[in-house]
PDB file of N, CA and C in Angstrom:
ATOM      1  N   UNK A   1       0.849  -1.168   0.000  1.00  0.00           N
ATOM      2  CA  UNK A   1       0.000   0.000   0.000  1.00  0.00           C
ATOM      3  C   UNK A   1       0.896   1.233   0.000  1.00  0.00           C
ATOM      4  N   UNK A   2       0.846   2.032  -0.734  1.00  0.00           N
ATOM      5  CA  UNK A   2       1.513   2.923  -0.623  1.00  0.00           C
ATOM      6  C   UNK A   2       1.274   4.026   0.197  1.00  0.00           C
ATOM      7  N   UNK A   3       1.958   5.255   0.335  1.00  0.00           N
ATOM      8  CA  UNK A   3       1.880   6.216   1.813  1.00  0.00           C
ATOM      9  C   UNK A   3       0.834   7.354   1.047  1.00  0.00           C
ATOM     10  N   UNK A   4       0.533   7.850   0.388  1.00  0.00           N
ATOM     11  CA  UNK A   4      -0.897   8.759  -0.206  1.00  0.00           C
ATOM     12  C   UNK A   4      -1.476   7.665   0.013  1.00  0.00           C
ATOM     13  N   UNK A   5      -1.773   6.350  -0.124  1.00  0.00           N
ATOM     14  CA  UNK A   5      -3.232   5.475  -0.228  1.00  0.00           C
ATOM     15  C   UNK A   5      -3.507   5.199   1.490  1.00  0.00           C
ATOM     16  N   UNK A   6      -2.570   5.337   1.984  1.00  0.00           N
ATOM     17  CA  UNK A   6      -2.586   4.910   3.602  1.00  0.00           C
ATOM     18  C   UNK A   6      -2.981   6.840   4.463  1.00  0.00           C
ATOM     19  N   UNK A   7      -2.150   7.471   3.665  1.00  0.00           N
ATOM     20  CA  UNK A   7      -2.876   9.008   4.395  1.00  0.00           C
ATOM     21  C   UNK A   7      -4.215   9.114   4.000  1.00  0.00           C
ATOM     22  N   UNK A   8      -4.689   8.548   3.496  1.00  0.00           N
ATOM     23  CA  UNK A   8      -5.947   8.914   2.728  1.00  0.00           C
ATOM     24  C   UNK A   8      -6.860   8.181   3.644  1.00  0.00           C
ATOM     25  N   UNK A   9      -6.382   6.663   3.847  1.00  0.00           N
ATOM     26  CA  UNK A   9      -7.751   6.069   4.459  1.00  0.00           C
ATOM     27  C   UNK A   9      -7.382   6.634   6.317  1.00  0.00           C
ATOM     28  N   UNK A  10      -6.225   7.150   6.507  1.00  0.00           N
ATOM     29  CA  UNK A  10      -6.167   7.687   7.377  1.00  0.00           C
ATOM     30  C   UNK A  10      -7.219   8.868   8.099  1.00  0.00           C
ATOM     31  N   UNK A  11      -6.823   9.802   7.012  1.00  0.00           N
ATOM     32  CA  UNK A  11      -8.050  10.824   7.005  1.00  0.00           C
ATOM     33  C   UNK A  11      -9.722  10.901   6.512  1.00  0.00           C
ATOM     34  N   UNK A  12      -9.590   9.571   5.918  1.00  0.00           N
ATOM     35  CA  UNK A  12     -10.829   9.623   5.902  1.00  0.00           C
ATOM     36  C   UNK A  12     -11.805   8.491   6.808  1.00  0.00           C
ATOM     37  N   UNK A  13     -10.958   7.459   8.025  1.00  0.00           N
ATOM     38  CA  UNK A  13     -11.567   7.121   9.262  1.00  0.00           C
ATOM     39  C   UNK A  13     -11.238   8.351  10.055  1.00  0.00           C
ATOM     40  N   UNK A  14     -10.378   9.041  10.007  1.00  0.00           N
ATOM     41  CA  UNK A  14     -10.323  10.071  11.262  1.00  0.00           C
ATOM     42  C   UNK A  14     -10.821  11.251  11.276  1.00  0.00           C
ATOM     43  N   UNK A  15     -11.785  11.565  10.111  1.00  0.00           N
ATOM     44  CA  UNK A  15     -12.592  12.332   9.697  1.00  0.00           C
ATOM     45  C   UNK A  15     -13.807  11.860   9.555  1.00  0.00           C
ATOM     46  N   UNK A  16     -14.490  10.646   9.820  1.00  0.00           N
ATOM     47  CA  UNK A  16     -15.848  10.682   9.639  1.00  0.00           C
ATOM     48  C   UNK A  16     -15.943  10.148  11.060  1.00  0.00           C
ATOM     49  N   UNK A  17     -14.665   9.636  11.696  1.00  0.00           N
ATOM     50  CA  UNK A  17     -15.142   9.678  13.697  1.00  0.00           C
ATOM     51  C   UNK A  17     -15.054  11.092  14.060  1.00  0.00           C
ATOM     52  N   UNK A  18     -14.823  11.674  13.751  1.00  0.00           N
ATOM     53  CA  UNK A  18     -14.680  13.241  14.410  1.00  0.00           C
ATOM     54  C   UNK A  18     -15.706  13.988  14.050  1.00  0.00           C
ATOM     55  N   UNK A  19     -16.714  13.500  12.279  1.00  0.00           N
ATOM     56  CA  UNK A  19     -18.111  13.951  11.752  1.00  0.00           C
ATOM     57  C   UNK A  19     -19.238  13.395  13.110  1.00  0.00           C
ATOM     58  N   UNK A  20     -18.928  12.482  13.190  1.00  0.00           N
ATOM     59  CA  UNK A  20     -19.701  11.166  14.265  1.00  0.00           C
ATOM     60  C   UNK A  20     -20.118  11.679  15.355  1.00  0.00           C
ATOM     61  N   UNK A  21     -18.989  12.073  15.736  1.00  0.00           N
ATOM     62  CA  UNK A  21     -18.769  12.426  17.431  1.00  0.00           C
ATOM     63  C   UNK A  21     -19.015  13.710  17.865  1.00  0.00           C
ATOM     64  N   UNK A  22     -18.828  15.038  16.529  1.00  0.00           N
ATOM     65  CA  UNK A  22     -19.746  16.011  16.708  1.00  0.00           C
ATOM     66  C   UNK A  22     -21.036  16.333  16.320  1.00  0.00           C
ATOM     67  N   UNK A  23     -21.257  15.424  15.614  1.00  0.00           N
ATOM     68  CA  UNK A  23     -22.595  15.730  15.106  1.00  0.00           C
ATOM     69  C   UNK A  23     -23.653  14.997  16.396  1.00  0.00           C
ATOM     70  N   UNK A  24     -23.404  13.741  17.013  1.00  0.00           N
ATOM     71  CA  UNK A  24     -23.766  13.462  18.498  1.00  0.00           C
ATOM     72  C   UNK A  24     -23.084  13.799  19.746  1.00  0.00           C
ATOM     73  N   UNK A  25     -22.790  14.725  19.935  1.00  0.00           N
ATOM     74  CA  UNK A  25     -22.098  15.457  21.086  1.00  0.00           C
ATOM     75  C   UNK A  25     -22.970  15.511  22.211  1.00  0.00           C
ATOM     76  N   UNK A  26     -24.016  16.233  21.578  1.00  0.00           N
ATOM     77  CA  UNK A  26     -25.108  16.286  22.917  1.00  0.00           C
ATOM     78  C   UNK A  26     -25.860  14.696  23.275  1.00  0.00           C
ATOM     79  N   UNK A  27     -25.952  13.951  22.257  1.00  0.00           N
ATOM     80  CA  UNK A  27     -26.462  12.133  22.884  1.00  0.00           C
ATOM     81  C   UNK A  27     -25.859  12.029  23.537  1.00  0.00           C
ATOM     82  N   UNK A  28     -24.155  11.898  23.233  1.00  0.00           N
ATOM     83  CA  UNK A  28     -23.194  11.036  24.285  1.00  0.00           C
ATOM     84  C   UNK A  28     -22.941  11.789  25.703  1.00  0.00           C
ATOM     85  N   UNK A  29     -23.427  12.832  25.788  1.00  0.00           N
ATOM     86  CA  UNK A  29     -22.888  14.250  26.882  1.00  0.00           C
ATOM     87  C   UNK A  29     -21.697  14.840  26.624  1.00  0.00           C
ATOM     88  N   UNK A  30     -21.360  15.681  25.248  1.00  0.00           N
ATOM     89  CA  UNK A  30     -20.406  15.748  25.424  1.00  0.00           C
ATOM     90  C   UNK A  30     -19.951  17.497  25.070  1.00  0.00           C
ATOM     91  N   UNK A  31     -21.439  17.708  24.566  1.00  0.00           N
ATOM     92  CA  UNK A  31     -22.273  19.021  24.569  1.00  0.00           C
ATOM     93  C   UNK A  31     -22.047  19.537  25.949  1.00  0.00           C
ATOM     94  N   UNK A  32     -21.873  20.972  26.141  1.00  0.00           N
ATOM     95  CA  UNK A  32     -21.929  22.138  26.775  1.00  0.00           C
ATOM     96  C   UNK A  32     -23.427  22.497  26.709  1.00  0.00           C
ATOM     97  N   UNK A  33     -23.859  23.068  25.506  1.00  0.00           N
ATOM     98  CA  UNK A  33     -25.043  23.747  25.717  1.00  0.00           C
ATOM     99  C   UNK A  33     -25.967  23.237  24.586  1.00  0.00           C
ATOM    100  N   UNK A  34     -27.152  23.606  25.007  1.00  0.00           N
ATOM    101  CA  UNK A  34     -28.351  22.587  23.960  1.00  0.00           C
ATOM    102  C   UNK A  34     -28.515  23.280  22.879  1.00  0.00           C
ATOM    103  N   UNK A  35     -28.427  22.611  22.002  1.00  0.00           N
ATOM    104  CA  UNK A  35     -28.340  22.750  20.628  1.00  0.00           C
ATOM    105  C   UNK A  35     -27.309  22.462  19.726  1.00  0.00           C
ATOM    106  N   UNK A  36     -27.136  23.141  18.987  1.00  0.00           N
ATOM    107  CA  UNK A  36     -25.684  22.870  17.734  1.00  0.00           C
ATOM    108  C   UNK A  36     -24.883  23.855  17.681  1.00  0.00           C
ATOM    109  N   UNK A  37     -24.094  24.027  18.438  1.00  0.00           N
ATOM    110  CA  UNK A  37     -23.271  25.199  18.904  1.00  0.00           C
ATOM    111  C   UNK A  37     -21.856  25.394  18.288  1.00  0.00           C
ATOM    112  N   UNK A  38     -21.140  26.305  18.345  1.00  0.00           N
ATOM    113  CA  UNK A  38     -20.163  26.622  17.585  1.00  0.00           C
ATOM    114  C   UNK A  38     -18.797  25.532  17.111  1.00  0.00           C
ATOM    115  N   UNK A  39     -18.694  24.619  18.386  1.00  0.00           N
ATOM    116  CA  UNK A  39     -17.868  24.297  18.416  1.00  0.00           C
ATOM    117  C   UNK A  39     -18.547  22.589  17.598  1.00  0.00           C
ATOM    118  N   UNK A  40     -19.728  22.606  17.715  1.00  0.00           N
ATOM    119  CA  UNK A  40     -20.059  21.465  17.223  1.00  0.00           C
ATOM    120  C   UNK A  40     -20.123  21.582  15.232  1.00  0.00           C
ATOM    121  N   UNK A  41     -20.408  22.854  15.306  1.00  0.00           N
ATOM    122  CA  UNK A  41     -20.308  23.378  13.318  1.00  0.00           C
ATOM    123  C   UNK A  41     -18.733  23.352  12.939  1.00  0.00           C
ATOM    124  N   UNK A  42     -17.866  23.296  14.089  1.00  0.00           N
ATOM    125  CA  UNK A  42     -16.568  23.544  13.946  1.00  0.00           C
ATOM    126  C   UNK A  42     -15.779  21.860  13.283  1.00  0.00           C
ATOM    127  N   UNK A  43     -16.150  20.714  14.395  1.00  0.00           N
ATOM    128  CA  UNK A  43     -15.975  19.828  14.413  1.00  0.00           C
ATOM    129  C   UNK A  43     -16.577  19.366  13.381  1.00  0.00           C
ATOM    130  N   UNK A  44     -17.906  19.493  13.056  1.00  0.00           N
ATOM    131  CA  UNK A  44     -18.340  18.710  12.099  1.00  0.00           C
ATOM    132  C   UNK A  44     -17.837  19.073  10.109  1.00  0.00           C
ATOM    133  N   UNK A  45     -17.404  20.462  10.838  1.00  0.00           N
ATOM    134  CA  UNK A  45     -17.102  20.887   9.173  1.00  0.00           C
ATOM    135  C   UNK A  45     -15.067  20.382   9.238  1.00  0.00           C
ATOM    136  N   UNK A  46     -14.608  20.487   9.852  1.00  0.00           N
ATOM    137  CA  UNK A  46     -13.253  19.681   9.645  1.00  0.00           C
ATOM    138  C   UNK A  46     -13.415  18.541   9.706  1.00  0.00           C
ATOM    139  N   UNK A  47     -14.605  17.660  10.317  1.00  0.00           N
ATOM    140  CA  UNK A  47     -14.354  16.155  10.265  1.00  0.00           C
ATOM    141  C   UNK A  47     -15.159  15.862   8.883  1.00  0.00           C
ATOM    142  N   UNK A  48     -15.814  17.220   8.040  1.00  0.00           N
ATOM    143  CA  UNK A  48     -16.443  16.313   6.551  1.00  0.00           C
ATOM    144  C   UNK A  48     -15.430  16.823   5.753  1.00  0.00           C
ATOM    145  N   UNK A  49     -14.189  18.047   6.119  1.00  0.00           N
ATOM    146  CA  UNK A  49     -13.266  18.338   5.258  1.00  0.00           C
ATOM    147  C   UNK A  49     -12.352  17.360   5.144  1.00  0.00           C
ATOM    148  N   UNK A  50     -11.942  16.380   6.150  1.00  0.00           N
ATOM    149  CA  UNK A  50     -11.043  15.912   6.139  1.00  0.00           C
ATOM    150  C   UNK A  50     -11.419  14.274   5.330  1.00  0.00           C
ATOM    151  N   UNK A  51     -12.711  14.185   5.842  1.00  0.00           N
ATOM    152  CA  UNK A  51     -12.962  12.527   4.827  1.00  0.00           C
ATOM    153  C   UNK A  51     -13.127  13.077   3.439  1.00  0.00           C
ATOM    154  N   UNK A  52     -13.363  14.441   3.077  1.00  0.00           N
ATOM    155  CA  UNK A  52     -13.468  14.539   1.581  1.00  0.00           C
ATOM    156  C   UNK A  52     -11.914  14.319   0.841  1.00  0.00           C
ATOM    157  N   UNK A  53     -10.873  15.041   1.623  1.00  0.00           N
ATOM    158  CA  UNK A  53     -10.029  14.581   1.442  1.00  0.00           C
ATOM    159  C   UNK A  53      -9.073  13.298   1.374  1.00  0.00           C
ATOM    160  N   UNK A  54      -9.568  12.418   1.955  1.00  0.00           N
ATOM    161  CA  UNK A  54      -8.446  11.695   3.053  1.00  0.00           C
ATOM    162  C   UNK A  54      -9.376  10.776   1.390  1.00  0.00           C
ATOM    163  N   UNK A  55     -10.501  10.838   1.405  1.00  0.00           N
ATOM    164  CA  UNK A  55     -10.934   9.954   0.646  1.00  0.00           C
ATOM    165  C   UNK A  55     -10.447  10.067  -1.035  1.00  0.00           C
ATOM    166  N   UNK A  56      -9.936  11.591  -1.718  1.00  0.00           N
ATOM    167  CA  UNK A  56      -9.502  11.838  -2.719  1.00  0.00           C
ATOM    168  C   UNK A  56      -8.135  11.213  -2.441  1.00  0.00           C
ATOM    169  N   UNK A  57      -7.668  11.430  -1.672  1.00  0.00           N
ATOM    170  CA  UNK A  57      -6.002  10.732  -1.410  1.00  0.00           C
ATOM    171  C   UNK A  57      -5.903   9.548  -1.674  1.00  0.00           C
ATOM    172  N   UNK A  58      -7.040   8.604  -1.205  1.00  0.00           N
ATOM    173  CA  UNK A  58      -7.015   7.305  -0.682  1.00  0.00           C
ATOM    174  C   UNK A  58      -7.455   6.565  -2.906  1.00  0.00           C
ATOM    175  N   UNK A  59      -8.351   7.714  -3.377  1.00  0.00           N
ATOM    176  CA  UNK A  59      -8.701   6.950  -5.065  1.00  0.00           C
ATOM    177  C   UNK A  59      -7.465   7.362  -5.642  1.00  0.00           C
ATOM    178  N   UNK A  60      -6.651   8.542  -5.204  1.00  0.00           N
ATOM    179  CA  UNK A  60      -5.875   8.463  -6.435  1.00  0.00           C
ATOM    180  C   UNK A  60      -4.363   7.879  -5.801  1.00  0.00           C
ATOM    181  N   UNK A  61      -4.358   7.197  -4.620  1.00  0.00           N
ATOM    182  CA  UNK A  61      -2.597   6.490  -4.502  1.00  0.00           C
ATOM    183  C   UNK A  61      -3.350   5.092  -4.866  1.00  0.00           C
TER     184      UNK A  61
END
């Protein structure tokens, strides 16, 4: 396997647990305050930036 095909599936499990885990923040308790709060738009938009990526890495190595 080469190292782009291995960063890729890298970032794109460690980007859709980090989509996961903010987008249920408040199920698991992990929420501050009720609702969808800054830090949860924060998390969820680097954890779908990073599987968009990790996943372009992962088709073209």
């Amino acid at each position: 396997m080469s190292t782009t095909r291995l960063i890729g599936l890298l970032l794109l499990g460690g980007g859709i647990a980090l989509l996961l885990i903010s987008v249920s923040a408040d199920m698991i308790g992990l929420g501050r305050d009720p609702g969808f709060g800054y830090q949860q738009m924060g998390g969820t938009s680097v954890g779908g930036a990073a599987a968009i990526i990790g996943s372009l890495l992962y088709r073209r190595g």
